[in-house]
C-alpha atoms as a PDB file:
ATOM      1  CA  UNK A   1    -110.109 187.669-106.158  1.00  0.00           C
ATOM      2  CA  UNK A   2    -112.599 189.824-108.401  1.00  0.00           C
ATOM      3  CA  UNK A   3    -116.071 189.313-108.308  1.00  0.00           C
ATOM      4  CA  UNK A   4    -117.313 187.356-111.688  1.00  0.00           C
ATOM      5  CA  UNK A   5    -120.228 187.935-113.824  1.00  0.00           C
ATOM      6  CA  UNK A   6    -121.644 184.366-113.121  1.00  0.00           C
ATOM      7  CA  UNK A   7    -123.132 183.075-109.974  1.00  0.00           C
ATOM      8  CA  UNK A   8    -122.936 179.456-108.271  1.00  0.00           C
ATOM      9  CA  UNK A   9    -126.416 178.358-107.962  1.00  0.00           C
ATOM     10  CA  UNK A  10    -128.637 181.002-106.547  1.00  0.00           C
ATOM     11  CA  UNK A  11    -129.739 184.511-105.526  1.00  0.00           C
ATOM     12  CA  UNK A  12    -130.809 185.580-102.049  1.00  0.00           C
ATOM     13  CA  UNK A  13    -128.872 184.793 -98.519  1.00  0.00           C
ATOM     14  CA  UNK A  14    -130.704 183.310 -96.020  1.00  0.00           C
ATOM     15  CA  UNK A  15    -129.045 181.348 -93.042  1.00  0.00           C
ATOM     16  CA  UNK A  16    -129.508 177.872 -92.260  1.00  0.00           C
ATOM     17  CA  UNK A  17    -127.783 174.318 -93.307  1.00  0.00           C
ATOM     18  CA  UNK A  18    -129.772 172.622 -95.916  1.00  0.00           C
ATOM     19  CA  UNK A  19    -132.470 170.137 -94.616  1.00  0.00           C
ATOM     20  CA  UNK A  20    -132.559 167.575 -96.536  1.00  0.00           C
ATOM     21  CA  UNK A  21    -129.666 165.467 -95.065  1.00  0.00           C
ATOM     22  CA  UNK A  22    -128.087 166.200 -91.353  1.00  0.00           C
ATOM     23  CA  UNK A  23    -125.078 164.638 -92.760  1.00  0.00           C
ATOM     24  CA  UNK A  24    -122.031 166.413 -94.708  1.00  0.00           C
ATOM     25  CA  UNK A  25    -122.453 165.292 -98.171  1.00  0.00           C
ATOM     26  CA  UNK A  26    -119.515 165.315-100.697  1.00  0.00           C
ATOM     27  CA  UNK A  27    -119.795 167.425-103.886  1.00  0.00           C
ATOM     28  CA  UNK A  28    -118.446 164.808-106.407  1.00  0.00           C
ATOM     29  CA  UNK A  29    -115.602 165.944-108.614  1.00  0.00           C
ATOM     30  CA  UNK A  30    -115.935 167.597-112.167  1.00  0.00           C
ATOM     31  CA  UNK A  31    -118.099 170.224-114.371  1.00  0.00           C
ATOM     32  CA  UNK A  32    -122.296 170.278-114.056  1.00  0.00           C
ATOM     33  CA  UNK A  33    -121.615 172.018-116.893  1.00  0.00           C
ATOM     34  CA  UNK A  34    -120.764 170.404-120.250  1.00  0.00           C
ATOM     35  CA  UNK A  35    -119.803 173.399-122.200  1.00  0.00           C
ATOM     36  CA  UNK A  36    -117.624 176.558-120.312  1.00  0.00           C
ATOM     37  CA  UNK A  37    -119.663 179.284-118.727  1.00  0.00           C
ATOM     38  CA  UNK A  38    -119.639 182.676-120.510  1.00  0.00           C
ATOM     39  CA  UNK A  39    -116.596 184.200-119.844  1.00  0.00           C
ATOM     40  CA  UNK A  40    -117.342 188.169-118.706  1.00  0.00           C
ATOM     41  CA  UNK A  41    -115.976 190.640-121.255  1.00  0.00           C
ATOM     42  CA  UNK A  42    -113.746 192.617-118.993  1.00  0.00           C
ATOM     43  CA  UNK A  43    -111.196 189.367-119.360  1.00  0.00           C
ATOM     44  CA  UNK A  44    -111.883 188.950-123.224  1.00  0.00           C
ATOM     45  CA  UNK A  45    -111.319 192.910-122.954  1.00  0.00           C
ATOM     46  CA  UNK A  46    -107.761 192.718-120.523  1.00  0.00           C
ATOM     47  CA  UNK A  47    -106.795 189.401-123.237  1.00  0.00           C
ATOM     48  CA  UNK A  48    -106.969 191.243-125.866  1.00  0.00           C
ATOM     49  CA  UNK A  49    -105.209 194.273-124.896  1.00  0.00           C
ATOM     50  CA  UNK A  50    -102.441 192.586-124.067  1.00  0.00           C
ATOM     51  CA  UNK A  51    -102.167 190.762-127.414  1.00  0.00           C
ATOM     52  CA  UNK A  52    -102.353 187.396-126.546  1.00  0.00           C
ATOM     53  CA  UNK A  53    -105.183 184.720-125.830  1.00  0.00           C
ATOM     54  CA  UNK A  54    -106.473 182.386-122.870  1.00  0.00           C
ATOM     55  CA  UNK A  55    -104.965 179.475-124.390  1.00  0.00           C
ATOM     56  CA  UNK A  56    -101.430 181.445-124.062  1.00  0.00           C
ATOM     57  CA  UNK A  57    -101.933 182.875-120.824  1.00  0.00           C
ATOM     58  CA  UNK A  58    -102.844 179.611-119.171  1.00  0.00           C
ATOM     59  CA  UNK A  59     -99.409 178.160-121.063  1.00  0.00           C
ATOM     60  CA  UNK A  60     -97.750 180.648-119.237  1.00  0.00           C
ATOM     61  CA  UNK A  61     -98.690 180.775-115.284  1.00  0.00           C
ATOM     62  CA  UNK A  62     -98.629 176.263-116.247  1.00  0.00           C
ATOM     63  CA  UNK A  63     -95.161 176.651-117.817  1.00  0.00           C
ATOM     64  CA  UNK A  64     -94.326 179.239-114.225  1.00  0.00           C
ATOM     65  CA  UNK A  65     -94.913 176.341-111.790  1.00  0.00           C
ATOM     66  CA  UNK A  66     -93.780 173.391-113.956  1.00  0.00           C
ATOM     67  CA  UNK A  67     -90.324 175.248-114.085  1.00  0.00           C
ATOM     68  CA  UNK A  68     -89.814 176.398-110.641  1.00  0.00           C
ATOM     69  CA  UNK A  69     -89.389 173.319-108.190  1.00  0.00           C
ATOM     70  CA  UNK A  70     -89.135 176.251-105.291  1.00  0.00           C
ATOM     71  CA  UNK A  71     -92.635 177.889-105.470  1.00  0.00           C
ATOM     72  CA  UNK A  72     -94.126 174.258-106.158  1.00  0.00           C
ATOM     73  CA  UNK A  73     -92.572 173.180-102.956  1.00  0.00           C
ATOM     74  CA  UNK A  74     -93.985 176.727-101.326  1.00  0.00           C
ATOM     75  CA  UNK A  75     -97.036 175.443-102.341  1.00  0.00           C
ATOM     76  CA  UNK A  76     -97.286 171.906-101.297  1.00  0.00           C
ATOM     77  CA  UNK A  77     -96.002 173.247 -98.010  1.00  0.00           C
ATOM     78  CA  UNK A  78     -98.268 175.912 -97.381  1.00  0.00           C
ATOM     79  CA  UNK A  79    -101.706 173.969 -98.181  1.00  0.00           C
ATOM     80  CA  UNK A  80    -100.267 171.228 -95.676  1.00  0.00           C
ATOM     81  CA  UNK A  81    -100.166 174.345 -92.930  1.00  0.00           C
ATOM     82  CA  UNK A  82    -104.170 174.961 -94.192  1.00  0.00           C
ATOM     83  CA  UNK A  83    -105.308 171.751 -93.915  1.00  0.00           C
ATOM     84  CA  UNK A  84    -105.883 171.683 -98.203  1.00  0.00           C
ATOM     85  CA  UNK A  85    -104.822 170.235-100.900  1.00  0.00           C
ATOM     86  CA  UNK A  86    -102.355 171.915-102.994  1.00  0.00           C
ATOM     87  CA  UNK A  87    -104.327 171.653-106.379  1.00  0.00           C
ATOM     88  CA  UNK A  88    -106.382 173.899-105.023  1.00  0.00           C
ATOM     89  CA  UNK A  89    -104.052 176.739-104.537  1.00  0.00           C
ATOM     90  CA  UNK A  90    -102.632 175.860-108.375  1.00  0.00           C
ATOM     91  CA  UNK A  91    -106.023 175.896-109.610  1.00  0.00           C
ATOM     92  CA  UNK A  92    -106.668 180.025-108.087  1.00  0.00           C
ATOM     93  CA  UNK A  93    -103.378 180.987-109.518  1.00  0.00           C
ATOM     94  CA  UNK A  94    -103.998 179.277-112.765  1.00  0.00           C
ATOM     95  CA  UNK A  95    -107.507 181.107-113.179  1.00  0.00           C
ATOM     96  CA  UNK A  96    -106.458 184.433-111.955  1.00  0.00           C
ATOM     97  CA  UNK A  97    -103.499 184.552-114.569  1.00  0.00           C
ATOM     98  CA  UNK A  98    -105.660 183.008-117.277  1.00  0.00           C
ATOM     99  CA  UNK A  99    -108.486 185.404-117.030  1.00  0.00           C
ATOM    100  CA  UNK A 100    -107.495 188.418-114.921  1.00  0.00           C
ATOM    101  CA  UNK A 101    -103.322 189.027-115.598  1.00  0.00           C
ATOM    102  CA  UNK A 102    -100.513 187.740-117.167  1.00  0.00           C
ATOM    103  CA  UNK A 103     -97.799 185.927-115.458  1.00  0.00           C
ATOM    104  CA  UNK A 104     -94.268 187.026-115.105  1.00  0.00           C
ATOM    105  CA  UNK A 105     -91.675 184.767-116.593  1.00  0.00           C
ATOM    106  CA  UNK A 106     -90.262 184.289-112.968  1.00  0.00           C
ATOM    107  CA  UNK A 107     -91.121 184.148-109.907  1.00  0.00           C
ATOM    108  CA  UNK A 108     -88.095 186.771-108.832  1.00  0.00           C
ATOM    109  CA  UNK A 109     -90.417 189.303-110.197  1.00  0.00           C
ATOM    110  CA  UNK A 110     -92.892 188.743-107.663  1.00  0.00           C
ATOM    111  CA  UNK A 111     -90.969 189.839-105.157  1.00  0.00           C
ATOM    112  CA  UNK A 112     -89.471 192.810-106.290  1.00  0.00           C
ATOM    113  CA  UNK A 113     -92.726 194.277-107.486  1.00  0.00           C
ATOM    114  CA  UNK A 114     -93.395 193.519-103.689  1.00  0.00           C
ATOM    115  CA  UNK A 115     -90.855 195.580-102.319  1.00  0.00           C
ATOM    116  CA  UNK A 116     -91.760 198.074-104.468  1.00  0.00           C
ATOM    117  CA  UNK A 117     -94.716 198.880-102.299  1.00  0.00           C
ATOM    118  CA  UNK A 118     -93.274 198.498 -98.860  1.00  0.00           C
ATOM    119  CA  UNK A 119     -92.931 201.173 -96.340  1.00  0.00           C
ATOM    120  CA  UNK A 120     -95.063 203.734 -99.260  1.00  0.00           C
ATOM    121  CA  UNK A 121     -97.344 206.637 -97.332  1.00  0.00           C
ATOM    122  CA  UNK A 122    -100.055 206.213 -99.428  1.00  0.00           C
ATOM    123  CA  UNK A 123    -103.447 205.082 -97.855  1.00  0.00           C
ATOM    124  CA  UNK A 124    -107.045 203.405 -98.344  1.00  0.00           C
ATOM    125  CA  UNK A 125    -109.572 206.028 -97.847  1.00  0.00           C
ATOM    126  CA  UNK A 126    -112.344 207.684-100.232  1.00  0.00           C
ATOM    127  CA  UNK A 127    -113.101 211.523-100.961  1.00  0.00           C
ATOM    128  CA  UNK A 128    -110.736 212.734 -98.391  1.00  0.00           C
ATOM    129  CA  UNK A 129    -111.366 210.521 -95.560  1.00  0.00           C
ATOM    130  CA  UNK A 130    -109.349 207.391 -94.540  1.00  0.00           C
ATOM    131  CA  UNK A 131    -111.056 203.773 -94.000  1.00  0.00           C
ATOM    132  CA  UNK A 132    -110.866 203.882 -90.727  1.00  0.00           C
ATOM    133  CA  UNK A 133    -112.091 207.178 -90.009  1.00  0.00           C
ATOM    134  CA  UNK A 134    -115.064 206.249 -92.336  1.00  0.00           C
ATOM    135  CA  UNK A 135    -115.626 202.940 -90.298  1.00  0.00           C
ATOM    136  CA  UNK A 136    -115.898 204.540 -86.731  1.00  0.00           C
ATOM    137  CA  UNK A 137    -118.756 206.149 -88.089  1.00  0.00           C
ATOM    138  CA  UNK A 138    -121.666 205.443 -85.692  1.00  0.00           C
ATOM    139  CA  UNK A 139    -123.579 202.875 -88.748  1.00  0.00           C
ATOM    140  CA  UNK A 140    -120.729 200.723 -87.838  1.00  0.00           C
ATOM    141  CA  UNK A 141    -121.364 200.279 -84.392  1.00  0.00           C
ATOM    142  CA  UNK A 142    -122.988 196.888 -84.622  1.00  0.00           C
ATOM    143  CA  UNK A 143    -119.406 195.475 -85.816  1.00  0.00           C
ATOM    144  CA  UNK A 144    -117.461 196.967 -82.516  1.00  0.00           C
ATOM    145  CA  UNK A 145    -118.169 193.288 -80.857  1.00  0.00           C
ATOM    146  CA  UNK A 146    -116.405 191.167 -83.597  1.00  0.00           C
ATOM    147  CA  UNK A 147    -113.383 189.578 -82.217  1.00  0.00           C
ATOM    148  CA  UNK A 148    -111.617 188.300 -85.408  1.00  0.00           C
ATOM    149  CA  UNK A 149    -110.402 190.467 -88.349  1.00  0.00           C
ATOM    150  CA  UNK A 150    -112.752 188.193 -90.901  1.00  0.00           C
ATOM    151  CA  UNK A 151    -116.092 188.988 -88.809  1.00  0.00           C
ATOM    152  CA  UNK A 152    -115.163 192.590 -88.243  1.00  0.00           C
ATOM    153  CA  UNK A 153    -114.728 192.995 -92.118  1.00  0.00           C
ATOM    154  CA  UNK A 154    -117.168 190.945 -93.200  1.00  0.00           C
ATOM    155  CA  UNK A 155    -119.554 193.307 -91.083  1.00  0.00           C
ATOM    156  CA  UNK A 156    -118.558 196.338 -92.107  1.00  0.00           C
ATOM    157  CA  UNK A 157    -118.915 195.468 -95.586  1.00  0.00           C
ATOM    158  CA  UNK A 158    -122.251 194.525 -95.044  1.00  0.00           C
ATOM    159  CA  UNK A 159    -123.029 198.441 -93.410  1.00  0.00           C
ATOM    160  CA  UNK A 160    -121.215 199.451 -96.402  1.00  0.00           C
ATOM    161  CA  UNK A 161    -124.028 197.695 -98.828  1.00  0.00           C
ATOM    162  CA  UNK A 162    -126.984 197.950 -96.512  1.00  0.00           C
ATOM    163  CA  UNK A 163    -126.722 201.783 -95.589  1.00  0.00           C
ATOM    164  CA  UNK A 164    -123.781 203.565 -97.877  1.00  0.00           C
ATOM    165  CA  UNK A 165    -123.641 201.869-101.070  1.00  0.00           C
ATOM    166  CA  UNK A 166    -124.958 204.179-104.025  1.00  0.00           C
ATOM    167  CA  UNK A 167    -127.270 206.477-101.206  1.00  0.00           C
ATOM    168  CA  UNK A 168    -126.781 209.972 -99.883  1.00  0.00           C
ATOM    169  CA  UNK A 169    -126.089 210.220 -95.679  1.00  0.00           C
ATOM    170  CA  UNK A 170    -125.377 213.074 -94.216  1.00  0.00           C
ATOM    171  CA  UNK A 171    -125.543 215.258 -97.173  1.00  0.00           C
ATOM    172  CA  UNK A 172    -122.749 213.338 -98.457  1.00  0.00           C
ATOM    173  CA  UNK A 173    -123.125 210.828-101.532  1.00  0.00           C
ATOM    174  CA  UNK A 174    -121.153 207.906-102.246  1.00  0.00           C
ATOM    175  CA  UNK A 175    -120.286 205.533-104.907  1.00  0.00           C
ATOM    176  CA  UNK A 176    -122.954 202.524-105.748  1.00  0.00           C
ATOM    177  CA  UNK A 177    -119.711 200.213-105.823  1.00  0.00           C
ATOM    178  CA  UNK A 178    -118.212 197.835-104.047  1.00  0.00           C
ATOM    179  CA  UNK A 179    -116.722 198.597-100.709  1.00  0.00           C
ATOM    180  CA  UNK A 180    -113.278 197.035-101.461  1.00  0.00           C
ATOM    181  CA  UNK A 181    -113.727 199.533-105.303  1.00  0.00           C
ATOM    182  CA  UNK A 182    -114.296 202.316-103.348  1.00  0.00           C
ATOM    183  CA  UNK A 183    -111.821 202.347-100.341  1.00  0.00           C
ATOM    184  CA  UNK A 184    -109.020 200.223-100.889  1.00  0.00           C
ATOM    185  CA  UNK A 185    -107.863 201.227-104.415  1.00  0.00           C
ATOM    186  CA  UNK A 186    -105.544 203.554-104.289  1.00  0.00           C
ATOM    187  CA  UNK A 187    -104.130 203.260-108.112  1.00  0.00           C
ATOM    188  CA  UNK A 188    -105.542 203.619-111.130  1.00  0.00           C
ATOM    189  CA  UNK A 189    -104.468 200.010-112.065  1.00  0.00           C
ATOM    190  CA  UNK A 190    -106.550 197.881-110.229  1.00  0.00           C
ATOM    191  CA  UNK A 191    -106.754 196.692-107.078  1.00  0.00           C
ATOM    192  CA  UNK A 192    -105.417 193.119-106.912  1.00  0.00           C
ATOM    193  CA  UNK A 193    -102.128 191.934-106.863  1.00  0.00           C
ATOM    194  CA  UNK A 194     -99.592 188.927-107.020  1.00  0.00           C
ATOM    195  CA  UNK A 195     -99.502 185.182-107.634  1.00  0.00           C
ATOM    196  CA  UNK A 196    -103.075 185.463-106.243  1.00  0.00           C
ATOM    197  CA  UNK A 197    -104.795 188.710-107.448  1.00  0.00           C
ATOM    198  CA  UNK A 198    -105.854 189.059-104.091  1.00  0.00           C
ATOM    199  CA  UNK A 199    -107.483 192.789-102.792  1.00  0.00           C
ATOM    200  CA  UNK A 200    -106.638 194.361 -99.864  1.00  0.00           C
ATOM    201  CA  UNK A 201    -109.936 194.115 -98.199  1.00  0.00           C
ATOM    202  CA  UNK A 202    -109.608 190.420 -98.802  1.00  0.00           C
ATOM    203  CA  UNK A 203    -106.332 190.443 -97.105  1.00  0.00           C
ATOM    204  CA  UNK A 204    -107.338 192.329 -94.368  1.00  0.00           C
ATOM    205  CA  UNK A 205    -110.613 190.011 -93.351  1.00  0.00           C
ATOM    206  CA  UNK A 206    -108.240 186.499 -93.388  1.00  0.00           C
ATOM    207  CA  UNK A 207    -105.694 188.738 -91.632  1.00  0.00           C
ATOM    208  CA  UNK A 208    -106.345 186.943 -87.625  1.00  0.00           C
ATOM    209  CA  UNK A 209    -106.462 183.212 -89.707  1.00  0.00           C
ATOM    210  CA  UNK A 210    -102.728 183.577 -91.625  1.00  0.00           C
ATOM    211  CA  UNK A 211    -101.024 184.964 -88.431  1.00  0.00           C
ATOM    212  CA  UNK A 212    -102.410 182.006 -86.409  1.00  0.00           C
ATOM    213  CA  UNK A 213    -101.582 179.313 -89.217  1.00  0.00           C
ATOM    214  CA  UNK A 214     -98.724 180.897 -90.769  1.00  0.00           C
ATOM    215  CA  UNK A 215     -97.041 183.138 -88.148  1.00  0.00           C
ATOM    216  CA  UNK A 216     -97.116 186.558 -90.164  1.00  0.00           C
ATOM    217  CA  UNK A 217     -98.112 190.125 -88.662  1.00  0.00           C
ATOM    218  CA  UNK A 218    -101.297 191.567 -88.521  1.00  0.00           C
ATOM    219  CA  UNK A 219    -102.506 193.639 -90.881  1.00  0.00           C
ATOM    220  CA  UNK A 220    -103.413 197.051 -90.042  1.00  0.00           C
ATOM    221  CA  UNK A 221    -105.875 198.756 -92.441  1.00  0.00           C
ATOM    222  CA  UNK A 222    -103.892 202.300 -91.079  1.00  0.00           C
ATOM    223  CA  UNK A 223    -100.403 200.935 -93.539  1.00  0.00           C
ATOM    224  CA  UNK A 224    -101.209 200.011 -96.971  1.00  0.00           C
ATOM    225  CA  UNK A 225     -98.194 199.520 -97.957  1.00  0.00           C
ATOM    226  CA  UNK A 226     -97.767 196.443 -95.665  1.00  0.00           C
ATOM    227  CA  UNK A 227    -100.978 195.289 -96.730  1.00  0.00           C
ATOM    228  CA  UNK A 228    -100.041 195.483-100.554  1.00  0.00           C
ATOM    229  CA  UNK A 229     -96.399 193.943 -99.591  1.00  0.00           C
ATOM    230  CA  UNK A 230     -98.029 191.292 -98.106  1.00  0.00           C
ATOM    231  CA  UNK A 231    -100.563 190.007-100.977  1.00  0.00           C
ATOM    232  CA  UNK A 232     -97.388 190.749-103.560  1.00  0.00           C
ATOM    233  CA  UNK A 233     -94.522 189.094-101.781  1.00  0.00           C
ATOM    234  CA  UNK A 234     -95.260 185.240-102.980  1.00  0.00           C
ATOM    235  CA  UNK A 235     -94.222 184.113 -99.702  1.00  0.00           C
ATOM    236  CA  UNK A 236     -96.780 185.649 -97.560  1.00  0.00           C
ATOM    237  CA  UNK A 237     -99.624 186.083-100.539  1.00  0.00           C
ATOM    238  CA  UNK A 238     -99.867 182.021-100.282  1.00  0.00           C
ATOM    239  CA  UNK A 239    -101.006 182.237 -97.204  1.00  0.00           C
ATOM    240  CA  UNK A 240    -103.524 184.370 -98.117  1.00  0.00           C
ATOM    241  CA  UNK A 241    -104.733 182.314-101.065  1.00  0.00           C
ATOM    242  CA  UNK A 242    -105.080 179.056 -98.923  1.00  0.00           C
ATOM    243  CA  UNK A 243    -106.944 180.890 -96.065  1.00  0.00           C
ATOM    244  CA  UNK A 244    -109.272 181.929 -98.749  1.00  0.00           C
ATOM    245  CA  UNK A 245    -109.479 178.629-100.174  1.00  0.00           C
ATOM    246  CA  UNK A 246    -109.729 177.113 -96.353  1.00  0.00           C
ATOM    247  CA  UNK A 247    -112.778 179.688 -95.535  1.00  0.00           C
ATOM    248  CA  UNK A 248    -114.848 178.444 -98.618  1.00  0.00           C
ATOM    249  CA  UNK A 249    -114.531 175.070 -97.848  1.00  0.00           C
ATOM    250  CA  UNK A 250    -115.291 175.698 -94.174  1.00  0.00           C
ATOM    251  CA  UNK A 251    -118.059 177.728 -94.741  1.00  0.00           C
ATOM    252  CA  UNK A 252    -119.881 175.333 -97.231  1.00  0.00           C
ATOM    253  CA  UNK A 253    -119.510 172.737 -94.899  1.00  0.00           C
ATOM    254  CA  UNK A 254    -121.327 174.203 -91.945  1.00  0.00           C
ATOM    255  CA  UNK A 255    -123.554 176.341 -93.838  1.00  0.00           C
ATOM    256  CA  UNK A 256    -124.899 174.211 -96.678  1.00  0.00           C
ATOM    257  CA  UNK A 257    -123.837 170.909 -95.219  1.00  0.00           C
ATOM    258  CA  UNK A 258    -121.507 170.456 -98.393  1.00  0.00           C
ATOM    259  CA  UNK A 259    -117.598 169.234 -98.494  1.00  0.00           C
ATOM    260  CA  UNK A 260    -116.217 170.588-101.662  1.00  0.00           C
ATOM    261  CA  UNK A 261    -112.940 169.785-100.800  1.00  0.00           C
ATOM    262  CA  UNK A 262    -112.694 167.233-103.385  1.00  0.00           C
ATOM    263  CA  UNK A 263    -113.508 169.720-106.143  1.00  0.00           C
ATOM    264  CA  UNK A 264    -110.991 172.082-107.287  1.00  0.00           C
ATOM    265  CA  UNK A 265    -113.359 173.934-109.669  1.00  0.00           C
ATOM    266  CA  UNK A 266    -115.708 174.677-107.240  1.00  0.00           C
ATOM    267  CA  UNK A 267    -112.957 176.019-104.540  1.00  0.00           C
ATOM    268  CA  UNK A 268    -111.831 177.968-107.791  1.00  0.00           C
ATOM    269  CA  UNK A 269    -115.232 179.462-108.409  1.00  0.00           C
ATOM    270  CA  UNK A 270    -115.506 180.825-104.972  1.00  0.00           C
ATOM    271  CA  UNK A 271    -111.914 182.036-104.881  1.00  0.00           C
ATOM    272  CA  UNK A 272    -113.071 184.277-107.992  1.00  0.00           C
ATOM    273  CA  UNK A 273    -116.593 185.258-106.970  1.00  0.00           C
ATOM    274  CA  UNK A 274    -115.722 185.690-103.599  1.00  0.00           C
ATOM    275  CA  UNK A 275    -118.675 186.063-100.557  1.00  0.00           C
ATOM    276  CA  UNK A 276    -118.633 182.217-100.309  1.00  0.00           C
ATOM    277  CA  UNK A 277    -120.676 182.158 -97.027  1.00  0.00           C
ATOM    278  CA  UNK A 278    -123.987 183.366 -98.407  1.00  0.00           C
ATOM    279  CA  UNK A 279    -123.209 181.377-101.325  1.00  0.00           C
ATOM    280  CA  UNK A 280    -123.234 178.350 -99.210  1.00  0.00           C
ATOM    281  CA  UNK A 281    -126.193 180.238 -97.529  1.00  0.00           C
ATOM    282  CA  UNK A 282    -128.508 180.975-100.414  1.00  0.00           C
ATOM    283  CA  UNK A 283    -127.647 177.247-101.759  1.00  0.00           C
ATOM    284  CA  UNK A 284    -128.557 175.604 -98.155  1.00  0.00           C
ATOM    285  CA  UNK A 285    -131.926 178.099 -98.850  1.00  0.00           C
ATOM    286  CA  UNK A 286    -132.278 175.937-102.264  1.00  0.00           C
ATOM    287  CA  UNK A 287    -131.790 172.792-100.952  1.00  0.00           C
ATOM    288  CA  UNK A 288    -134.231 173.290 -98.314  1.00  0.00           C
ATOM    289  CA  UNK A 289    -137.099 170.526 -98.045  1.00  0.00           C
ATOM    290  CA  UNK A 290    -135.539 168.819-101.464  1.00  0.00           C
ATOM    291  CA  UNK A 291    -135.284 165.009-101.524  1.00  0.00           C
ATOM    292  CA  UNK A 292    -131.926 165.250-102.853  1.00  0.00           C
ATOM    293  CA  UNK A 293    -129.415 168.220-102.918  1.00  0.00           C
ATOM    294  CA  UNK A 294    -128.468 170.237-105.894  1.00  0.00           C
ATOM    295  CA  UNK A 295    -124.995 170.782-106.141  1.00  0.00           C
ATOM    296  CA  UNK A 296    -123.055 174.247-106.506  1.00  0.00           C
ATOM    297  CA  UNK A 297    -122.137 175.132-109.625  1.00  0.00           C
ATOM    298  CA  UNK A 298    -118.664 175.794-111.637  1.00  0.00           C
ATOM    299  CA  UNK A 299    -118.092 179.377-112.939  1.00  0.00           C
ATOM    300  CA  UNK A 300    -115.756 179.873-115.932  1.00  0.00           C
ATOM    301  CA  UNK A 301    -112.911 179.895-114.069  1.00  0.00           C
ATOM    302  CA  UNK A 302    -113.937 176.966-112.388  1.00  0.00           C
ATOM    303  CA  UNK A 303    -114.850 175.195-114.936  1.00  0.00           C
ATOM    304  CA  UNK A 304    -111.380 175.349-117.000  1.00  0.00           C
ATOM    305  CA  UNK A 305    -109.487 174.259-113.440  1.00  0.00           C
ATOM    306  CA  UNK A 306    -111.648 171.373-113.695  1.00  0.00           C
ATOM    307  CA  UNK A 307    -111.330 170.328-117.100  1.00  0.00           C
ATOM    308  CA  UNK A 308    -107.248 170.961-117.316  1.00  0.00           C
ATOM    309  CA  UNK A 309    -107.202 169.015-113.681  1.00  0.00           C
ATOM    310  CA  UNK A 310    -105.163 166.048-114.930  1.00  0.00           C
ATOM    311  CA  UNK A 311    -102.410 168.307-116.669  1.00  0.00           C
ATOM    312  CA  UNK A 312    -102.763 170.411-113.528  1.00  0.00           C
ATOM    313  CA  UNK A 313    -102.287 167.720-110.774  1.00  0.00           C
ATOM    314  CA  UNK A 314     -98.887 166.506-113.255  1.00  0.00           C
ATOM    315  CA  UNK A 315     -97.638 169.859-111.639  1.00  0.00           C
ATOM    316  CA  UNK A 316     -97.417 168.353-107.836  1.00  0.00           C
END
């Protein structure tokens, strides 16, 4: 899930459920936006490297799932265990090999690149020092209470970006990047992975929710090479993508007072710009005191889910 050049609908996080209604409201389906968001240059850049085009690479990951009954059936089956629709998991694996990689011809591939990576000694850490090292630092103190893997990550990324990111502590420097950049990418190639490009941060906050709805092991920050195993191998990296999906749509329900379950685009936007709970936060902040609610936004990604649902939804 990288984070995209566009934002939904706003700008500063404040908490709060918007006050305008005390009801959920559902976002109705399609674009806001008539024309496609810019697309960032880093995918025009990755498109054309690999000497192809959008239009080809969405052909591809479409042509994937129409021709393999299994994974379709993985799907279907999985976003029943999340309480979503499938579309929506389609609709992040359609954007992320659209605009950020290019599908393999088969799904066989998936896996082996997975167990490529398992049981490998390499490690997330920065300059010398490993993650978790860095993270029993006394700044992080404030996160020692969370009892779930997504509130204990979520809070240490915010230390990282509130007393770390791009300042000097201790005489020591660091990076003004993000905390999944700087920690958890170990190669040169990127740092996302699979059917659903996710990063290992991400994998490691929605950890606690796919062993409870799914039944898979705990990730421990300590063995990267489970963690990349797990969001390569397409078995266990659909988990991941649904309890991504599952968090948005949780999250803009009891933050902004929103159900955008019956929008794939906007489920899609989130799974690509990530953060969705001060999303839904800053957006409740907008709606505040309104007589009638804006609604969030599409991104590019979103917005091509959206307008290719129909050929999309022929998938299921």
């Amino acid at each position: 899930m990288r984070i995209g050049a566009c934002f939904l609908a706003v700008a500063l996080m404040l908490p709060g459920a918007a006050a305008w209604s005390a009801d959920v409201v559902k976002v109705p389906p399609g674009n806001r936006n008539a024309e496609q968001p810019q697309i960032p240059g880093a995918s025009y850049k990755r498109t054309k490297e690999g000497r192809t085009t959008f239009d080809d690479k969405y052909d591809k990951v479409r042509d994937l799932l129409k021709s393999d009954r299994a994974l379709m059936s993985k799907i279907e089956a999985t976003a029943s265990r999340y309480g979503i629709e499938p579309i929506h998991i389609v609709g992040a694996i359609v954007g992320e090999h659209t605009y950020n990689v290019d599908a393999y011809d088969r799904l066989q591939s998936y896996y082996i690149k997975a167990a490529s990576y398992a049981g490998n000694s390499f490690r997330f850490g920065y300059d010398g020092q490993t993650v978790d090292q860095f993270v029993n630092r006394p700044e992080f103190s404030e996160c020692a209470g969370k009892d779930d893997s997504y509130s204990l990550w979520t809070c240490r990324e915010r230390v990282w970006e509130s007393d770390f990111r791009g300042k000097t502590v201790g005489g020591k420097s660091y990076p003004n990047n993000r905390f999944s950049a700087v920690f958890f990418q170990p190669f040169f190639a990127g740092q996302t992975f699979g059917l659903g490009q996710i990063n290992p941060l991400t994998a490691l906050k929605l950890t606690d929710l796919v062993h409870q709805k799914s039944g898979f092991e705990r990730l421990d920050e300590n063995k990267a090479g489970d963690v990349y195993k797990a969001i390569m191998d397409p078995d266990q990296s659909l988990a991941y993508i649904a309890a991504a999906i599952r968090k948005s749509i949780d999250e803009y329900r009891s933050i902004a007072g929103m159900d955008i379950s019956g929008n794939p685009g906007i489920t899609a936007t989130l799974y690509n710009l990530g953060n969705s709970a001060s999303r839904a936060a800053a957006l409740a902040a907008k709606n505040r005191g309104r007589a009638s609610p804006e609604w969030p936004e599409e991104n590019y990604y979103g917005w091509l889910i959206n307008e290719k649902l129909a050929d999309l939804k022929s998938l299921l």
